[in-house]
Every structure is written in structure tokens, then in C-alpha cells.
N, C-alpha and C. Protein backbone atom coordinates (compact mmCIF):
# COMPACT_ATOMS: atom_id res chain seq x y z
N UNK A 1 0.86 -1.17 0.00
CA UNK A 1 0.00 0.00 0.00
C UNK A 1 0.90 1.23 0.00
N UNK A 2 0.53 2.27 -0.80
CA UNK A 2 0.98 3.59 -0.37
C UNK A 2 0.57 4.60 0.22
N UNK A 3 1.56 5.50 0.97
CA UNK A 3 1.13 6.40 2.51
C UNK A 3 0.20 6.90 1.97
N UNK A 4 -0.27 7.55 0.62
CA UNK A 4 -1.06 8.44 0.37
C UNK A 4 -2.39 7.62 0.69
N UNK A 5 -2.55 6.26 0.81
CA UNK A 5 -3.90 5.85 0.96
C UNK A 5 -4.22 5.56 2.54
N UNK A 6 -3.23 6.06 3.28
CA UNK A 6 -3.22 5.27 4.72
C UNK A 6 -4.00 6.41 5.76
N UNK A 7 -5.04 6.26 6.34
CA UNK A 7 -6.18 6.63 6.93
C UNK A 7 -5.42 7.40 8.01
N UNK A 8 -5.79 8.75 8.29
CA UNK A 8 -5.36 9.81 9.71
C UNK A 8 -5.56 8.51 10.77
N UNK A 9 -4.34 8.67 11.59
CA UNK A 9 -4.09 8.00 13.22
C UNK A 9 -3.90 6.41 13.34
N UNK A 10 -3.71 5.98 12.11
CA UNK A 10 -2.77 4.82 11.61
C UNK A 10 -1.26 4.60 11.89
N UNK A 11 -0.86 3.84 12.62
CA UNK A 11 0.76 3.42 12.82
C UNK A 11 1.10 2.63 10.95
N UNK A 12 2.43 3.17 10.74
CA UNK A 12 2.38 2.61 9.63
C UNK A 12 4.41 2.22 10.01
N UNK A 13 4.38 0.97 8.85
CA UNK A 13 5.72 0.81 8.73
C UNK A 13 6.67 1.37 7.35
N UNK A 14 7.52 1.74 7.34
CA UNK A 14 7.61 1.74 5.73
C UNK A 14 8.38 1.07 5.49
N UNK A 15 8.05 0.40 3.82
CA UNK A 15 8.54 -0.75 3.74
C UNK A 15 9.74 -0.24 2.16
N UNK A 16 9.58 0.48 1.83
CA UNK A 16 10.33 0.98 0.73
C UNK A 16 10.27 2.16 0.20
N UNK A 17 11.61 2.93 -0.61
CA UNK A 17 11.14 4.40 -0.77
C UNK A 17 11.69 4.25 -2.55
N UNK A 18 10.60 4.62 -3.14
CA UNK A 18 10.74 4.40 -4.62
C UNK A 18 11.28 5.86 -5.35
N UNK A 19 11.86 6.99 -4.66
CA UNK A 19 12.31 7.79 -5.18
C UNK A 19 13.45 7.90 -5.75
N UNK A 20 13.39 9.44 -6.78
CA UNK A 20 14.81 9.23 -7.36
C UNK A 20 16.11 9.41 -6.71
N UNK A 21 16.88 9.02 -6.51
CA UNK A 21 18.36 9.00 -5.55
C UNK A 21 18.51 10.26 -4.53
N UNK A 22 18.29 11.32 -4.94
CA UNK A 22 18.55 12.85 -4.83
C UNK A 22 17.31 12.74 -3.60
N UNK A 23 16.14 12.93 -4.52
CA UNK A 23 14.80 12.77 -3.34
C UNK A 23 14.61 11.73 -2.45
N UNK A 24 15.38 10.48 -2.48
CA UNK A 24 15.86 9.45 -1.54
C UNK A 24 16.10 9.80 -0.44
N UNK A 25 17.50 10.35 -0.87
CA UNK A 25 18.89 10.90 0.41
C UNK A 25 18.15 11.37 0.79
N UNK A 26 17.35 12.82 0.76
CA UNK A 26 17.20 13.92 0.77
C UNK A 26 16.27 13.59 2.53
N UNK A 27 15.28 12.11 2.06
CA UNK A 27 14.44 12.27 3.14
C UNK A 27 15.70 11.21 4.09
N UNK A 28 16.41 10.34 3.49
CA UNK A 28 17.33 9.61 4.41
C UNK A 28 18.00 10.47 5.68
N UNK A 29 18.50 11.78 5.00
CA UNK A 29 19.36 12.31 5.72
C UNK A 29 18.36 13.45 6.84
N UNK A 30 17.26 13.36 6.53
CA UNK A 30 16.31 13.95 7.67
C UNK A 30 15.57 13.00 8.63
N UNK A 31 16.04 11.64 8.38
CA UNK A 31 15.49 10.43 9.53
C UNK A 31 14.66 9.83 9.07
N UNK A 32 14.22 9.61 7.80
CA UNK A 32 12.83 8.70 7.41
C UNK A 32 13.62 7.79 6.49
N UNK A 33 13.47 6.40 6.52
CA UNK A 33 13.89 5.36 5.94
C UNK A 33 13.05 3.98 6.03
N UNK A 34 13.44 3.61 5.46
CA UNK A 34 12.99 1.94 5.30
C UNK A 34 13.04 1.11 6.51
N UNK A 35 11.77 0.34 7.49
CA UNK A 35 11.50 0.09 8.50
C UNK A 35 11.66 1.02 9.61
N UNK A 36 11.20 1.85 9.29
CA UNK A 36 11.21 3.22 10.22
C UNK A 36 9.09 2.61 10.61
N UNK A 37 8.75 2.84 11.83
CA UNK A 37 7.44 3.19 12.45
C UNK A 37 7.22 4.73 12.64
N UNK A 38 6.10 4.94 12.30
CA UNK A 38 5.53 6.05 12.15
C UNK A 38 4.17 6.30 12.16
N UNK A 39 2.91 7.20 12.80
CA UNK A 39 1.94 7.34 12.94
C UNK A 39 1.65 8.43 11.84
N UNK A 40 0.41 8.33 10.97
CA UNK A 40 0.04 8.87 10.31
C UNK A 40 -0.90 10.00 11.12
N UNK A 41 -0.84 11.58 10.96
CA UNK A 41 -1.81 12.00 11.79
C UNK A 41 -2.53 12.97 11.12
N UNK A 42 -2.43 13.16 9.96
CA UNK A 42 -3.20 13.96 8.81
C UNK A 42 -3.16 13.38 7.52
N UNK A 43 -4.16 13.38 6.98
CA UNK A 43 -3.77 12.72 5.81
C UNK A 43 -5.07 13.25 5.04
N UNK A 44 -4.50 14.52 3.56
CA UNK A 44 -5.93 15.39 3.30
C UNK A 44 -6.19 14.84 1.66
N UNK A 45 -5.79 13.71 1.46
CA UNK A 45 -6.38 12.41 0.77
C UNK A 45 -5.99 13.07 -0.73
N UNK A 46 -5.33 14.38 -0.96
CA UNK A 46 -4.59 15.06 -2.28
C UNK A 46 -3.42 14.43 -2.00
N UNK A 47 -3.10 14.09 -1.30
CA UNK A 47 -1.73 13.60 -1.50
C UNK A 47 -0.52 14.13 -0.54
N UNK A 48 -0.88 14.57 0.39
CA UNK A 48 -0.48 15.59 1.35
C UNK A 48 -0.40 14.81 2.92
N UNK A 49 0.56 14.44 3.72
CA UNK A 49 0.56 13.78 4.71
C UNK A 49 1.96 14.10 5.95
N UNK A 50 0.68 14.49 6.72
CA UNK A 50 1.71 14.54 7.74
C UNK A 50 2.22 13.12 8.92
N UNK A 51 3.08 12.99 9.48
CA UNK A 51 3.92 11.88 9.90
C UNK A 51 4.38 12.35 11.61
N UNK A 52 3.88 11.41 12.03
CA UNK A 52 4.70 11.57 13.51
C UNK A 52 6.19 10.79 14.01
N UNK A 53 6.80 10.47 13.48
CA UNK A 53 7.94 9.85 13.78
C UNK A 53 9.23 10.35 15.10
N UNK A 54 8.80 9.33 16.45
CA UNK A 54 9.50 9.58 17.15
C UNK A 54 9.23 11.03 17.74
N UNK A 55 8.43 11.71 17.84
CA UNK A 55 8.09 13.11 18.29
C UNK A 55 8.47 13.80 16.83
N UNK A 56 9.03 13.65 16.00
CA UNK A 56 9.11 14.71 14.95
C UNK A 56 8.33 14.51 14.46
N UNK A 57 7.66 15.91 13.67
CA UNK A 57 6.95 16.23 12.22
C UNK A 57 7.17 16.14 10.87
N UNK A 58 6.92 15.31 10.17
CA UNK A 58 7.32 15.54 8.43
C UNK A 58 6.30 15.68 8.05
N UNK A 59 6.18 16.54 6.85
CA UNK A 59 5.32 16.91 6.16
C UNK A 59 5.79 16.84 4.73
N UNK A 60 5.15 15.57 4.23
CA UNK A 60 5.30 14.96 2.76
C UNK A 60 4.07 15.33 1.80
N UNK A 61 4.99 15.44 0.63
CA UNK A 61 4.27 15.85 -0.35
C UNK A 61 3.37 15.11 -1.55
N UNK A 62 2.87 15.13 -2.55
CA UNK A 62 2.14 14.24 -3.22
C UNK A 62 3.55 13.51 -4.08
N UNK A 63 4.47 13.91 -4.61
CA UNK A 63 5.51 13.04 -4.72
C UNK A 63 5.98 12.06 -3.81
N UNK A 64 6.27 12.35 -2.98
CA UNK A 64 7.02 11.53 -1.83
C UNK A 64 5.47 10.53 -1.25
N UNK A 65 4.45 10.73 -0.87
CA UNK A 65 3.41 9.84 -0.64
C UNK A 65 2.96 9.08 -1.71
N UNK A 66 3.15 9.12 -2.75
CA UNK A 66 2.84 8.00 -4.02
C UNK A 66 4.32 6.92 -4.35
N UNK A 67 5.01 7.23 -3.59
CA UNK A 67 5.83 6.47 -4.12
C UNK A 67 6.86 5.64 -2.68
N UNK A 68 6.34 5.71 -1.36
CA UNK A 68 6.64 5.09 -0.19
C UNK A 68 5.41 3.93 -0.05
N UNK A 69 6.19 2.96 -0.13
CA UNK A 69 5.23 1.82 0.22
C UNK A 69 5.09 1.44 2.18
N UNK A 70 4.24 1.38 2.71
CA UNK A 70 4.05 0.66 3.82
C UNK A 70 2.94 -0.23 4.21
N UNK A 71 3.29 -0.57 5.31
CA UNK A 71 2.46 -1.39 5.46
C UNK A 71 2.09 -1.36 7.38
N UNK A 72 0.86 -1.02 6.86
CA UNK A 72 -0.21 -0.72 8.46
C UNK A 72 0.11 -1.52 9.20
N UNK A 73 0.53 -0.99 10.62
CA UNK A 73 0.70 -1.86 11.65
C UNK A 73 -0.75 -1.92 12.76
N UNK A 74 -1.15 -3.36 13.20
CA UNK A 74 -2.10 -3.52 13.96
C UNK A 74 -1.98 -3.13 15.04
């Protein structure tokens, strides 16, 4: 599944980041990676999602949410 479909106040895992190298790093080197947990806590279904990870805020864009795969944790 991708973040862009994952419902406000959902724990999510991510399971892969399908971006191009540049936009990869870019989120690597700000703390979001592959098997990272994270709570979804906005999500305004354009493609727009905000992320709780560890007390920080990210705020991803319709690029970066179409192309992170995860997978909902129970």
C-alpha cells in the first residue's frame, strides 16, 4: 500500500522508498527510511501527509506519498 492511501491515526511501517536518488537521500538524511514506524496523523487524501515519527513532524508531499510503500501496523 501507499502512505497516500493510509487513513489519519494509523501506525504505519515503511517498507520501501521508490524515489529518485537525490529525493531518496534527501528524506534519508532527515530520519525517514525503510522500516522506520511512524503514525500517520493527517492525511488530506490530495496527497499531502503529515507523519509523527519519534516526536518529529514531516510533512510529505504528493511526490514523496505515491511512491513510499508501507504497510499498516495492527
Amino acid at each position: 500500500m501507499m502512505l497516500k492511501e493510509v487513513t489519519s491515526g494509523h501506525w504505519i511501517k515503511i517498507t520501501a522508498i521508490q524515489l529518485e536518488s537525490s529525493s531518496r537521500h534527501r528524506l534519508y538524511d532527515q530520519g525517514l527510511h525503510e522500516n522506520l514506524r511512524a503514525r500517520v496523523l493527517h492525511n488530506d487524501r490530495r496527497g499531502r501527509v503529515l507523519l509523527d515519527v519519534f516526536g518529529e513532524m514531516y510533512l510529505l508531499g504528493r511526490q514523496e506519498t505515491s511512491r513510499i510503500e508501507v504497510r499498516e501496523l495492527g
